[in-house]
N, C-alpha and C. Protein backbone atom coordinates (compact mmCIF):
# COMPACT_ATOMS: atom_id res chain seq x y z
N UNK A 1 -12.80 62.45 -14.97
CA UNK A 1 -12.11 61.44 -14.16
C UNK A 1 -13.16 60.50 -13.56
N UNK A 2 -12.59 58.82 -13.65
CA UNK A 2 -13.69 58.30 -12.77
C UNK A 2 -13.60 57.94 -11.72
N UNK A 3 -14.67 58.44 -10.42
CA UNK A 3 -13.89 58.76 -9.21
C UNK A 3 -14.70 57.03 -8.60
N UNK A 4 -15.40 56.57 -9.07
CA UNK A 4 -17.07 55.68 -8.65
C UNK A 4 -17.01 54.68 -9.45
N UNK A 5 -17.30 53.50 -8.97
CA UNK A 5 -18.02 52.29 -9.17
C UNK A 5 -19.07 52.26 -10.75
N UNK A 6 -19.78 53.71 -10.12
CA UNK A 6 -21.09 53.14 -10.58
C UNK A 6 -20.79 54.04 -12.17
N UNK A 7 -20.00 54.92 -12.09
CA UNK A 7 -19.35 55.40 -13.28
C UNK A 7 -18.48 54.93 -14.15
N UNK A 8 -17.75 53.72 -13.29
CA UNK A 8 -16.80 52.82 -14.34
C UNK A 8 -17.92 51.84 -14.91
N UNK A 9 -18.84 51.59 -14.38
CA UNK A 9 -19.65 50.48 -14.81
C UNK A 9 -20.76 50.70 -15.89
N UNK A 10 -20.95 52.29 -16.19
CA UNK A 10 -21.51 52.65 -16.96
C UNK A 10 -20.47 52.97 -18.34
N UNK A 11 -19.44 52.52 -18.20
CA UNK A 11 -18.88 52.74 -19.47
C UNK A 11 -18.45 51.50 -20.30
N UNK A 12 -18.81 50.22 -19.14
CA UNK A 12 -18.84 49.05 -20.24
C UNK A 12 -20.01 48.18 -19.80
N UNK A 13 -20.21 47.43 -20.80
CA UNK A 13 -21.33 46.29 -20.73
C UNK A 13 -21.37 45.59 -19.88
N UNK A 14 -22.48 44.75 -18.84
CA UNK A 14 -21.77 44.05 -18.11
C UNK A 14 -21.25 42.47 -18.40
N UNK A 15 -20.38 42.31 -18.01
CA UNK A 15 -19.43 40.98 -18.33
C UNK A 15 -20.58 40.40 -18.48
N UNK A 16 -20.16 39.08 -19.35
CA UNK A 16 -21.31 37.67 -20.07
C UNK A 16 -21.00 37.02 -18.77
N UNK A 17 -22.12 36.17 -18.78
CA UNK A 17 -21.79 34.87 -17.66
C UNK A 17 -20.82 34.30 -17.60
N UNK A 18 -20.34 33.87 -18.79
CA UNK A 18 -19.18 32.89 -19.11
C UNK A 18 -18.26 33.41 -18.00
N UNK A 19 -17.89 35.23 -18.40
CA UNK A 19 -16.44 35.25 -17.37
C UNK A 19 -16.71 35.52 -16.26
N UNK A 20 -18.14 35.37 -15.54
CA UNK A 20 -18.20 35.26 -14.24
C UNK A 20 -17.92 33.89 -13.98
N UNK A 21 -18.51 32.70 -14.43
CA UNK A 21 -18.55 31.72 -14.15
C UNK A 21 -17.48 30.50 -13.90
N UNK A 22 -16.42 30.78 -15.14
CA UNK A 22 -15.43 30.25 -15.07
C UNK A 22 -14.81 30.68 -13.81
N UNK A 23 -14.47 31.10 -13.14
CA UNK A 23 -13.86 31.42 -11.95
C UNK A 23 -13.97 30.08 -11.04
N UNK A 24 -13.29 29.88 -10.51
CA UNK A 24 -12.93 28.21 -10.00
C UNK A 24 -12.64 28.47 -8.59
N UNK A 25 -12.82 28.02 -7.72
CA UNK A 25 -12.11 27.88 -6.47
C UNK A 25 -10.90 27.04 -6.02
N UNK A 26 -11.03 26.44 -6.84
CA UNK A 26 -9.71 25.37 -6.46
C UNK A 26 -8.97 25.13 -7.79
N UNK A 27 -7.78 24.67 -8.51
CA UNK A 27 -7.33 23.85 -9.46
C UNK A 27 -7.98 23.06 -9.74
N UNK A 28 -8.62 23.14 -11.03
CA UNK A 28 -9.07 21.73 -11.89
C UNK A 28 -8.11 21.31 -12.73
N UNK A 29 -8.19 20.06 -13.31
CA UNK A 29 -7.21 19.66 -14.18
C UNK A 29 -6.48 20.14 -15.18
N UNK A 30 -6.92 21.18 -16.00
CA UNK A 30 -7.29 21.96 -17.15
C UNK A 30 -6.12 23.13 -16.41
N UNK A 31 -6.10 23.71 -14.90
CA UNK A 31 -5.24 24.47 -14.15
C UNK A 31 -3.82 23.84 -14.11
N UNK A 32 -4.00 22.61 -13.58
CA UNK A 32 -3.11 21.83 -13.21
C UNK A 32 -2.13 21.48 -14.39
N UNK A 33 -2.74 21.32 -15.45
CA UNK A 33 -1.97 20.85 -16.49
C UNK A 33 -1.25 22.09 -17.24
N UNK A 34 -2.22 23.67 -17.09
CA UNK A 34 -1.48 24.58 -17.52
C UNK A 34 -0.76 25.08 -16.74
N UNK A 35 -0.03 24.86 -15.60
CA UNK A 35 0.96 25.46 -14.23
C UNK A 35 2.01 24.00 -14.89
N UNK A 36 1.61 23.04 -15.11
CA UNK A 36 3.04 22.32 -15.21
C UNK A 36 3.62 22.25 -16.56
N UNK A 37 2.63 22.78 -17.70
CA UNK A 37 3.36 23.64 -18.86
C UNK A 37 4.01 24.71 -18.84
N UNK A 38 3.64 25.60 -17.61
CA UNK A 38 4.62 26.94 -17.56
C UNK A 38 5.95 26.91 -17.08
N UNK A 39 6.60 27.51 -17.88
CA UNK A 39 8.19 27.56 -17.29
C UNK A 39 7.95 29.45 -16.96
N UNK A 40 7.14 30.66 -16.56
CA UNK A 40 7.24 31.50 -16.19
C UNK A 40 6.13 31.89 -15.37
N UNK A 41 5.68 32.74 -14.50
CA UNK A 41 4.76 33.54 -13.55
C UNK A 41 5.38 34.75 -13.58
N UNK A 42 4.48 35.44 -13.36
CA UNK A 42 4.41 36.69 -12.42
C UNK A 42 3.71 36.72 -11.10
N UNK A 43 4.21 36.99 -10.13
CA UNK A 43 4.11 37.17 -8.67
C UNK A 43 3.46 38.79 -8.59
N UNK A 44 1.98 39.25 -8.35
CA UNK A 44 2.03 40.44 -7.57
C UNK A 44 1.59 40.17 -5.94
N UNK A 45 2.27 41.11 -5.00
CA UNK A 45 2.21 41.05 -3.86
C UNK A 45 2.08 42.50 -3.54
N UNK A 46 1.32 42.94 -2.57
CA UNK A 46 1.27 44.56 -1.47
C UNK A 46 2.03 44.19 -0.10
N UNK A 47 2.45 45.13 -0.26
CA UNK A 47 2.82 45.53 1.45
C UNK A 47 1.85 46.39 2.29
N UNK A 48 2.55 46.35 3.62
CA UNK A 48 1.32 47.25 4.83
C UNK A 48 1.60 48.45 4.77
N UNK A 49 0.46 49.11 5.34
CA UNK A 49 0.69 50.77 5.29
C UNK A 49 0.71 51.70 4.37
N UNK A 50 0.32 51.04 3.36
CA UNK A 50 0.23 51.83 1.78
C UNK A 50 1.35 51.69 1.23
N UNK A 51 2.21 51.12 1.41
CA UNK A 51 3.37 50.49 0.42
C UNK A 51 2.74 50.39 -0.74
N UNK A 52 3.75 50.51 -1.85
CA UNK A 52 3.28 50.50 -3.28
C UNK A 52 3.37 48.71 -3.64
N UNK A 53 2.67 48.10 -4.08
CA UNK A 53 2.70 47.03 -5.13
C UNK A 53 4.02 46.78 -5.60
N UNK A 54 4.19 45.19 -5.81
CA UNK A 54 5.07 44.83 -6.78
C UNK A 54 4.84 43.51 -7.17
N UNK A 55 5.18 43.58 -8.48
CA UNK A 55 4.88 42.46 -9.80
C UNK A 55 6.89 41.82 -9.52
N UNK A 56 6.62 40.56 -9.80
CA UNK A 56 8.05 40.02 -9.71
C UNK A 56 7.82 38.66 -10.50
N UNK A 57 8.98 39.04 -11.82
CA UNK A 57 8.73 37.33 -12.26
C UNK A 57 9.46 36.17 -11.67
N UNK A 58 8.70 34.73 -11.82
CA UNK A 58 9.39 33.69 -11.60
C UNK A 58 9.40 32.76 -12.47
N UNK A 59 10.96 32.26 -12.50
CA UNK A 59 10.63 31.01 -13.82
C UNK A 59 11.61 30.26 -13.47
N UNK A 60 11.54 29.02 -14.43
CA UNK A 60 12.00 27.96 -13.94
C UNK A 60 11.68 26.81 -15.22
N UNK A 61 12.03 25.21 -15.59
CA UNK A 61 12.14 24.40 -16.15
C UNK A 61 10.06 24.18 -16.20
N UNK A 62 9.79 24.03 -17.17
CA UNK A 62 7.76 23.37 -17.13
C UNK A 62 7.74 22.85 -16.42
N UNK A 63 6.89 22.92 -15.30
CA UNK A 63 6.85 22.27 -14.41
C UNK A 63 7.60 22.60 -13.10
N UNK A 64 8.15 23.79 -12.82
CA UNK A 64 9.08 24.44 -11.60
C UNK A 64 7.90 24.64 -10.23
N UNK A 65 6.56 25.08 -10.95
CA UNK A 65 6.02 24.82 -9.54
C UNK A 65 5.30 24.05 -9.54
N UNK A 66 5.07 23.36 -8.23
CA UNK A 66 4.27 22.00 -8.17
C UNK A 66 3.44 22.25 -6.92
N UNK A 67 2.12 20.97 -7.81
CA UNK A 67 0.76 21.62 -6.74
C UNK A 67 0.48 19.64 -6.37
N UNK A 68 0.73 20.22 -5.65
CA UNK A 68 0.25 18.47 -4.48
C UNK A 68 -1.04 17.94 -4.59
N UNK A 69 -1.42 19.43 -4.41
CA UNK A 69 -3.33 19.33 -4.46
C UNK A 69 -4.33 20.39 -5.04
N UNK A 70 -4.87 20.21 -5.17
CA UNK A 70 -5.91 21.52 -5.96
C UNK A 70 -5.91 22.90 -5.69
N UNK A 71 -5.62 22.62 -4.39
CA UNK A 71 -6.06 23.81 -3.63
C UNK A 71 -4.56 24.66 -3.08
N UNK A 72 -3.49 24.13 -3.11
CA UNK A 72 -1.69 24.20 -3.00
C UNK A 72 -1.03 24.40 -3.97
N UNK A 73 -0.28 25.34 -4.11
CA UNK A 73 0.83 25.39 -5.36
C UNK A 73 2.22 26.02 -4.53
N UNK A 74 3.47 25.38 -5.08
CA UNK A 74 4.68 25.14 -3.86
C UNK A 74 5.62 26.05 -5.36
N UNK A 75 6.03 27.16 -4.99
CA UNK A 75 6.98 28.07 -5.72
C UNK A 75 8.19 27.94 -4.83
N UNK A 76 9.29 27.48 -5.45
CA UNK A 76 10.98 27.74 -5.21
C UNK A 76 10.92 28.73 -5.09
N UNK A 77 12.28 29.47 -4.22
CA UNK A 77 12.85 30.81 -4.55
C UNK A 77 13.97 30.83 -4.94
N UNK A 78 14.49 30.65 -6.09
CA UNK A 78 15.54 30.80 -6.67
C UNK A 78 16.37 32.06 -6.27
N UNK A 79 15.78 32.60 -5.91
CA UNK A 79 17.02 33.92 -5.30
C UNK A 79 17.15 35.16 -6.98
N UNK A 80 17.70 36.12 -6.40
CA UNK A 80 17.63 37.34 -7.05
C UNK A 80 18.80 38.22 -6.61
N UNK A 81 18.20 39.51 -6.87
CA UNK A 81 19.21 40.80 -6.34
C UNK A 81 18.96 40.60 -4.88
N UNK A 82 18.49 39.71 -4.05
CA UNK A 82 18.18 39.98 -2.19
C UNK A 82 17.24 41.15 -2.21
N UNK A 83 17.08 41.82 -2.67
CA UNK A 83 16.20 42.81 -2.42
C UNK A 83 15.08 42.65 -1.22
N UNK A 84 14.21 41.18 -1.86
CA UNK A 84 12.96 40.56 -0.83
C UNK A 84 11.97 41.36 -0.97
N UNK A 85 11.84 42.41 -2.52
CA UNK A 85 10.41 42.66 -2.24
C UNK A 85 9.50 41.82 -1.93
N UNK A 86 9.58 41.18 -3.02
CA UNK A 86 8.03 40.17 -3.01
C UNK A 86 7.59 39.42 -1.17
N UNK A 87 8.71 38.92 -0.90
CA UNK A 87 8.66 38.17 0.07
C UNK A 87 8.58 38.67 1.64
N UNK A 88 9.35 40.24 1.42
CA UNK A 88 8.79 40.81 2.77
C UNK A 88 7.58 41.18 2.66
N UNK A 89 6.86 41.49 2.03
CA UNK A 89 5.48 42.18 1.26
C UNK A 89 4.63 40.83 2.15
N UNK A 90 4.87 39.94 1.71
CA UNK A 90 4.02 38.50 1.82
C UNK A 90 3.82 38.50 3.17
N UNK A 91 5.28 38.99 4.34
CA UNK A 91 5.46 39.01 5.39
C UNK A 91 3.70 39.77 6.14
N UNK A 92 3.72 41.30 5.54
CA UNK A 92 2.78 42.10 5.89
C UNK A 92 1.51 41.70 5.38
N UNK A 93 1.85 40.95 4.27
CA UNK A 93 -0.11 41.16 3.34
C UNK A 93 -0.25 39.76 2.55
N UNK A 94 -0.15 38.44 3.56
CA UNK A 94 -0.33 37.11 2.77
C UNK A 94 -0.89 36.99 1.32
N UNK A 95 -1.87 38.10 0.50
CA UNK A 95 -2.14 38.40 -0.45
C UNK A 95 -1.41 38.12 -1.53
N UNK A 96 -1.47 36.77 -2.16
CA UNK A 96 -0.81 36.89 -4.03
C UNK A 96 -1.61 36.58 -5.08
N UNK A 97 -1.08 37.30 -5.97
CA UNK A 97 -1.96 37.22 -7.36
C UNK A 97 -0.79 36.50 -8.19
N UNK A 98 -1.05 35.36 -8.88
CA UNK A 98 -0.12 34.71 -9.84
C UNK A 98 -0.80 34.86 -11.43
N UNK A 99 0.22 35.01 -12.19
CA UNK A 99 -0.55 34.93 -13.89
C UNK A 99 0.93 34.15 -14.51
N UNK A 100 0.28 32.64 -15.25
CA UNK A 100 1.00 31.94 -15.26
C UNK A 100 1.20 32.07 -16.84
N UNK A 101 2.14 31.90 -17.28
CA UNK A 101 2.66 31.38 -18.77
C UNK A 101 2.76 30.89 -19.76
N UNK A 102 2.29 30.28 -21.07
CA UNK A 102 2.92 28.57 -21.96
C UNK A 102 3.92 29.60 -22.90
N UNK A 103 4.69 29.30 -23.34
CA UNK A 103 5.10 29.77 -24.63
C UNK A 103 4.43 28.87 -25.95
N UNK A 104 3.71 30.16 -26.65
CA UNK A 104 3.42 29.52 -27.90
C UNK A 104 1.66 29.95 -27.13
N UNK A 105 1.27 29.69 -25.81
CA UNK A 105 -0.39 30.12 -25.73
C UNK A 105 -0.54 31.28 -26.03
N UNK A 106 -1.62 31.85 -26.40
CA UNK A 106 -1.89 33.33 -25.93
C UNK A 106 -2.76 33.46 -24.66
N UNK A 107 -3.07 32.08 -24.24
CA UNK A 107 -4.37 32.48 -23.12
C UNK A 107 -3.38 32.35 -22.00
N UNK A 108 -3.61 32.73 -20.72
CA UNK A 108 -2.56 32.93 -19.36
C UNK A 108 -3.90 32.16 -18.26
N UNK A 109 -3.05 32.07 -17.18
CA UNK A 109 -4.10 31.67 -16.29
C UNK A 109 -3.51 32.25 -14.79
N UNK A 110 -5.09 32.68 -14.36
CA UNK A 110 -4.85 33.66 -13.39
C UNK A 110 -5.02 32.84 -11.84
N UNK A 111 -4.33 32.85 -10.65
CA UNK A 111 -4.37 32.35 -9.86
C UNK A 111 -4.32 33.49 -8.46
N UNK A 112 -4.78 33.35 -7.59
CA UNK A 112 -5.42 34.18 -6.48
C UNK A 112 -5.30 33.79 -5.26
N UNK A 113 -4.70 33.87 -4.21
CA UNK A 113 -4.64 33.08 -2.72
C UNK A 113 -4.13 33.97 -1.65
N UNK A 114 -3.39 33.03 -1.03
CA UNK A 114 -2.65 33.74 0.17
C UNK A 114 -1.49 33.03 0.44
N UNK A 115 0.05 33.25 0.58
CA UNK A 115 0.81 32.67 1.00
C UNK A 115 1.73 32.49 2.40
N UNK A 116 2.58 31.82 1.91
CA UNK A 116 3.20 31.29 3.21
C UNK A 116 4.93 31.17 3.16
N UNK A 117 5.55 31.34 3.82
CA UNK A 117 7.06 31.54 3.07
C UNK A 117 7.42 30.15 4.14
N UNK A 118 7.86 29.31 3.45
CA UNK A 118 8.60 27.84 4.44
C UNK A 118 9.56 27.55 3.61
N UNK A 119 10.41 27.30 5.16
CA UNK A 119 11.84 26.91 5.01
C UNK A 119 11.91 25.75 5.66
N UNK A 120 10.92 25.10 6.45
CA UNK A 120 11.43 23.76 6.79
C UNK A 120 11.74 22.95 5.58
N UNK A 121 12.70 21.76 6.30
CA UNK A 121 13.59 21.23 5.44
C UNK A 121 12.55 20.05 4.32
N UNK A 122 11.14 19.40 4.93
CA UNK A 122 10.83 18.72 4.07
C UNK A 122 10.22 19.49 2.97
N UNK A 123 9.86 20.95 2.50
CA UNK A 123 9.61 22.02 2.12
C UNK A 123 10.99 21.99 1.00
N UNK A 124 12.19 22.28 1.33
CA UNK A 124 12.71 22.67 0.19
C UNK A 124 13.47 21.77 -0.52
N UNK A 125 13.28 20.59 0.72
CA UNK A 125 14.03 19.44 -0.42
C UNK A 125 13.42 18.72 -1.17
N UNK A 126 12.00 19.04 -1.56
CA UNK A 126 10.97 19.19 -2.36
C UNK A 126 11.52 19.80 -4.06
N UNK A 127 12.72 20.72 -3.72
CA UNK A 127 12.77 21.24 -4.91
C UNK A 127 14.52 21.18 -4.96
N UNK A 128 15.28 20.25 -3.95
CA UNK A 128 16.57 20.34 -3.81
C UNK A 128 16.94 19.46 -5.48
N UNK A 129 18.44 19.84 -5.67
CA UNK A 129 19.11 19.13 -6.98
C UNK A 129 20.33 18.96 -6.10
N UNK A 130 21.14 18.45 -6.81
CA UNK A 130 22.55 18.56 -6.84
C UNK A 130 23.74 19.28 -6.29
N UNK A 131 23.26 20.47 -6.69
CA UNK A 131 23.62 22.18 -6.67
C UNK A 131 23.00 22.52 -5.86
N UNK A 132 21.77 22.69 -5.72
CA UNK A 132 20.92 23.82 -6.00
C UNK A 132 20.07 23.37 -4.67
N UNK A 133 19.47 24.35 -3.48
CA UNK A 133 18.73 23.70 -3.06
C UNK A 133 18.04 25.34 -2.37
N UNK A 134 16.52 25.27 -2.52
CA UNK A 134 16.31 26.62 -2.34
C UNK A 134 15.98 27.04 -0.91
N UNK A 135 16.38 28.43 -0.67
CA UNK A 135 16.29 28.83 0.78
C UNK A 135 15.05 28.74 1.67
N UNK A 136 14.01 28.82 0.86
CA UNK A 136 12.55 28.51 0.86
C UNK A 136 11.44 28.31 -0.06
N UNK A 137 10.37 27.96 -0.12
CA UNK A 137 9.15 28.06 -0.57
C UNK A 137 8.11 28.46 -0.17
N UNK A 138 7.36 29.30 -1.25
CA UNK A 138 6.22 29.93 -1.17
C UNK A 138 5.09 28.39 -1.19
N UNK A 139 4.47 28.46 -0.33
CA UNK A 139 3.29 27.77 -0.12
C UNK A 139 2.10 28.68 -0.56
N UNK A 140 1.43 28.23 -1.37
CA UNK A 140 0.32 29.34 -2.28
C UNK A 140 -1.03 28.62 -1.69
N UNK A 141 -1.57 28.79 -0.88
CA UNK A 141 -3.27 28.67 -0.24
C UNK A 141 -4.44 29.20 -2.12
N UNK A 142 -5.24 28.51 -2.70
CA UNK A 142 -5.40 28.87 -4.07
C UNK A 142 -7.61 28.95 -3.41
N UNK A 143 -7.37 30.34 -3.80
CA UNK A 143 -8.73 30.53 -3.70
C UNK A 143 -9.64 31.27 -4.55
N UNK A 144 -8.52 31.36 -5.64
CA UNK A 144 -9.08 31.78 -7.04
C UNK A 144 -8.39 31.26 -8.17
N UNK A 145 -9.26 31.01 -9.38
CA UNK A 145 -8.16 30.59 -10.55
C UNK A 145 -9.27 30.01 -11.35
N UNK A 146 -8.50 30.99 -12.69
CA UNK A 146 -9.35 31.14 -14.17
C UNK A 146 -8.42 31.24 -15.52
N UNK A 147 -8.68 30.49 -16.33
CA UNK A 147 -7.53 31.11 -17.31
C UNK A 147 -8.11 32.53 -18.13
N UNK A 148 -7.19 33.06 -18.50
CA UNK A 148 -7.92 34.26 -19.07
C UNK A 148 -7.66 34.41 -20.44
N UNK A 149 -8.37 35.27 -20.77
CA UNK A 149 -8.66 34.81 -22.99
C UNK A 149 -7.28 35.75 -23.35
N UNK A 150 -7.18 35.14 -24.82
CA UNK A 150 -6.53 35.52 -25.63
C UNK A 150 -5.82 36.66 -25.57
N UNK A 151 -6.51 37.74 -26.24
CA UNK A 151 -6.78 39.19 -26.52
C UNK A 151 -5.36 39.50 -26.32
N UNK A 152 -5.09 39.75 -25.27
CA UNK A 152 -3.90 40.78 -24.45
C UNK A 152 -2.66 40.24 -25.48
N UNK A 153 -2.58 39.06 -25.44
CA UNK A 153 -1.38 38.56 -26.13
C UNK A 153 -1.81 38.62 -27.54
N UNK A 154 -2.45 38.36 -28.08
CA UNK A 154 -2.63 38.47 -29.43
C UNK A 154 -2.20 39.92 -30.31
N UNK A 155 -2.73 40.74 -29.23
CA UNK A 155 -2.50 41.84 -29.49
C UNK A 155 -1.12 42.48 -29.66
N UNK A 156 -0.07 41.85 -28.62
CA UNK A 156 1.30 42.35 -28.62
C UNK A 156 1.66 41.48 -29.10
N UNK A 157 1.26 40.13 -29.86
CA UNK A 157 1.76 39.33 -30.86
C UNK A 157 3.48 38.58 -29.88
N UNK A 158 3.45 38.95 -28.73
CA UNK A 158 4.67 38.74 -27.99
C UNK A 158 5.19 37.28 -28.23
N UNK A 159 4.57 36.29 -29.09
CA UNK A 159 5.15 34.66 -29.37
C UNK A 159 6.12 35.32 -30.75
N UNK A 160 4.94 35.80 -31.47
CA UNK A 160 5.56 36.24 -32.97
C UNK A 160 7.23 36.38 -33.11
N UNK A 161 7.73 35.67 -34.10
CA UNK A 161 8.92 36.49 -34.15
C UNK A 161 9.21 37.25 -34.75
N UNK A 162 8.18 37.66 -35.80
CA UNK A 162 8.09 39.17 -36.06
C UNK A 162 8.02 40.42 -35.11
N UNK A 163 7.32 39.90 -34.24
CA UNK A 163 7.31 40.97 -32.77
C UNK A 163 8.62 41.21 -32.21
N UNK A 164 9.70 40.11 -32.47
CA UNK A 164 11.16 40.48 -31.46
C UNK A 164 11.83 41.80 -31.92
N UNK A 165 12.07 42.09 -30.67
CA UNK A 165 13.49 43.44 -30.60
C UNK A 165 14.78 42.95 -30.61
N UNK A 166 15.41 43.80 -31.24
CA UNK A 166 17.26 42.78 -30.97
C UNK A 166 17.41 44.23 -30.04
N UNK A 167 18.17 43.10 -28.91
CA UNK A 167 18.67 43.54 -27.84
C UNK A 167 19.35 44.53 -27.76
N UNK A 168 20.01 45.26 -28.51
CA UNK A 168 21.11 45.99 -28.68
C UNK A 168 20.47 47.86 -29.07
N UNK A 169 18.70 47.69 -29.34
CA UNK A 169 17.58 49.24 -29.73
C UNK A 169 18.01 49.67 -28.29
N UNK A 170 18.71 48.97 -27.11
CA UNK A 170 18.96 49.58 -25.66
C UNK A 170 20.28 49.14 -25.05
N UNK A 171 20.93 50.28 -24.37
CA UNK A 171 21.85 49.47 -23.68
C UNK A 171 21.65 48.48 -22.61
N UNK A 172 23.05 47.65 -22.33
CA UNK A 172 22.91 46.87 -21.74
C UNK A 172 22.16 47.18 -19.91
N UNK A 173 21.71 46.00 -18.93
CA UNK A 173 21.43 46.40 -17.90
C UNK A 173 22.23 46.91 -17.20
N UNK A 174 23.62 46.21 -17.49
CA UNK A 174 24.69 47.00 -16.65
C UNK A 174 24.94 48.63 -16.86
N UNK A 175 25.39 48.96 -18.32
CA UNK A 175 25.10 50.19 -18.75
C UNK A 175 24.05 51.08 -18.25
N UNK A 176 22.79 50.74 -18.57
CA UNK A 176 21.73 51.21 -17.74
C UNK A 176 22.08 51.66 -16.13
N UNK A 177 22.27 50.73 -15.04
CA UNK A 177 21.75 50.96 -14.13
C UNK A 177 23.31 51.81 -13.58
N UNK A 178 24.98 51.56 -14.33
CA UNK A 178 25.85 52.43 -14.32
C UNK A 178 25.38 53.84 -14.37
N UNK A 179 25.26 53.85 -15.59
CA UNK A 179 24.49 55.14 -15.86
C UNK A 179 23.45 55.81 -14.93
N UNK A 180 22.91 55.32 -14.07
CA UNK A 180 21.61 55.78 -12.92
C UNK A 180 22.41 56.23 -12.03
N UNK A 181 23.12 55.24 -11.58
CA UNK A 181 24.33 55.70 -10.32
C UNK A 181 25.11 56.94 -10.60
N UNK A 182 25.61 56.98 -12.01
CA UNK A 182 26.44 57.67 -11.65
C UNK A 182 27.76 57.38 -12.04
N UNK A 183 28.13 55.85 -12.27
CA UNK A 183 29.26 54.95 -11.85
C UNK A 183 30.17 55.08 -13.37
N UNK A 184 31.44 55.71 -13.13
CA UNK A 184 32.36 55.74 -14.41
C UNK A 184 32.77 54.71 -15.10
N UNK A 185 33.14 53.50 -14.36
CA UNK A 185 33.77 52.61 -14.73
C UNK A 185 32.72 51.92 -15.80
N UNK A 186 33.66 50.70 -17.03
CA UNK A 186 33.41 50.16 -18.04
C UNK A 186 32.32 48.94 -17.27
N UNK A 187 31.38 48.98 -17.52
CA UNK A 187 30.24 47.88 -16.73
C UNK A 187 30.88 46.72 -17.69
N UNK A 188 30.06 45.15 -17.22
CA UNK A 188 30.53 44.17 -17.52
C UNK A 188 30.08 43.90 -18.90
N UNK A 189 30.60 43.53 -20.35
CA UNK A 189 29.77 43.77 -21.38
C UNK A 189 28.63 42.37 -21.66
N UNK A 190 27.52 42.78 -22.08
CA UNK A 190 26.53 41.64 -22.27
C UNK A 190 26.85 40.15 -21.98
N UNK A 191 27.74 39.68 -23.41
CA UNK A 191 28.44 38.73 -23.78
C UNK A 191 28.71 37.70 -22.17
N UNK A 192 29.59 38.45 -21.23
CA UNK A 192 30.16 37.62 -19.84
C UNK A 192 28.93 38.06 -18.72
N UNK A 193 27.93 38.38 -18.88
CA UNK A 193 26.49 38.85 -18.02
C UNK A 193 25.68 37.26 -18.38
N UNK A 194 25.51 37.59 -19.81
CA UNK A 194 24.67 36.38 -20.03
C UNK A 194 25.34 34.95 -19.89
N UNK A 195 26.63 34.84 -20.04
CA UNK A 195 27.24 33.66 -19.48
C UNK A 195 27.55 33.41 -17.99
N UNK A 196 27.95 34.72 -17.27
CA UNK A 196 27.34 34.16 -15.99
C UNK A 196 26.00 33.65 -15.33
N UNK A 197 24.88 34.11 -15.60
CA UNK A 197 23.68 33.88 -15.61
C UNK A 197 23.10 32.78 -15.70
N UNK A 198 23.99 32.26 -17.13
CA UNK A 198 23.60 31.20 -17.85
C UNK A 198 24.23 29.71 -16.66
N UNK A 199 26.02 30.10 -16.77
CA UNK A 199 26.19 29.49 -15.37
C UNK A 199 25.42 28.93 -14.16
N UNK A 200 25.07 30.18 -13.28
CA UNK A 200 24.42 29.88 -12.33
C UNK A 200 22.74 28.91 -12.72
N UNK A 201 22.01 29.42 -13.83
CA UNK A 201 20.96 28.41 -13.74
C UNK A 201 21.57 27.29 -14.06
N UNK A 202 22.43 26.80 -15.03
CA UNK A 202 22.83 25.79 -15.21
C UNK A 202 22.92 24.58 -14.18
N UNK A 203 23.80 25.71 -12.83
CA UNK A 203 23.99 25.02 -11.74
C UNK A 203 22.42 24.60 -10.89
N UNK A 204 21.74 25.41 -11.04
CA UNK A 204 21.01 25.22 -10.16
C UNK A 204 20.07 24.27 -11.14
N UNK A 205 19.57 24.01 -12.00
CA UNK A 205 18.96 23.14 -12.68
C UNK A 205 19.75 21.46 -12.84
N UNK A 206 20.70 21.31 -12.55
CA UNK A 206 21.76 20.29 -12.40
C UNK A 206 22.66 19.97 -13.46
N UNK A 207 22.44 20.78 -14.76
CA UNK A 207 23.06 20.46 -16.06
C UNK A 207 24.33 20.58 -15.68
């Protein structure tokens, strides 16, 4: 088992310059332009007291989050199950790690800061539509950010469409999480899940 530093470090080479170096402090253009190609993130955030971690995706139209300035990146909250991991977490441990998206890249880009949850009004009507206007935004303070190589994706080939699963090797989520509970009744079948879904972004995107 490796309990030490100095034992994990003896089992690989040490990193080339390159991936020390690239490491950025702020958004450069090259950042900027790959955050307004992404239509997905992942959000990890900790909570206090030894709370466990949580990873939470966010997505949205290319271009859903927007950075004013180099050093700022402004995430909607489109809303979810209410749950509020991510966002009570933020409450205790301003700490976020973002890893942003392209479809079709294999390289991702990693972003590092501290946030801020705002609900004042010039804040979300920043991201208001029609419909749609969000309860708040994450204000992202950016004090790290690198894109990161290939590899990971290449590997799970996850663009490929040779790589796809048809949906159906599992039951549905409803099925699933019926099944956890406990719950007898016929859950809602796929088919009227994904059309409600589809609904609500619809609405909230203004289509």
């Amino acid at each position: 088992m490796i309990t030490s530093r100095e034992q994990l470090q003896q089992l690989y080479a040490a990193p080339a310059e390159r991936a020390l170096l690239k490491q950025q402090l702020e958004l450069d253009r090259y950042c900027l332009r790959f955050i307004a190609l992404s239509p997905f993130l992942v959000m990890a955030t900790g909570g206090s007291n030894g709370a466990l971690l949580d990873a939470s995706p966010r997505g949205g139209k290319p271009g859903f989050v927007k950075a004013p300035d180099a050093n700022t990146l402004l995430i909607p909250d489109a809303g979810g199950n209410n749950r509020l991991d991510s966002l009570s977490n933020l409450l205790d441990d301003p700490r976020v790690g973002l890893l942003f998206f392209v479809p079709g890249f294999d390289e991702t880009l990693r972003v590092n800061g501290t946030a801020q949850l705002r609900d004042e009004a010039h804040y979300t009507a920043l991201f208001a539509g029609e419909h749609f206007r969000p309860k708040l935004v994450l204000e992202i303070r950016v004090q790290e950010a690198y894109l990161h190589c290939a590899k990971a994706l290449m590997r799970s080939r996850l663009w490929s469409a040779e790589a796809q699963v048809p949906r159906n090797v599992m039951p549905t989520l409803n099925q699933i999480i019926q099944s956890q509970m406990g719950i007898g009744t016929a859950p809602e079948p796929q088919e009227l899940m994904v059309a409600r879904y589809s609904a609500l972004i619809a609405a909230e995107q203004g289509k």
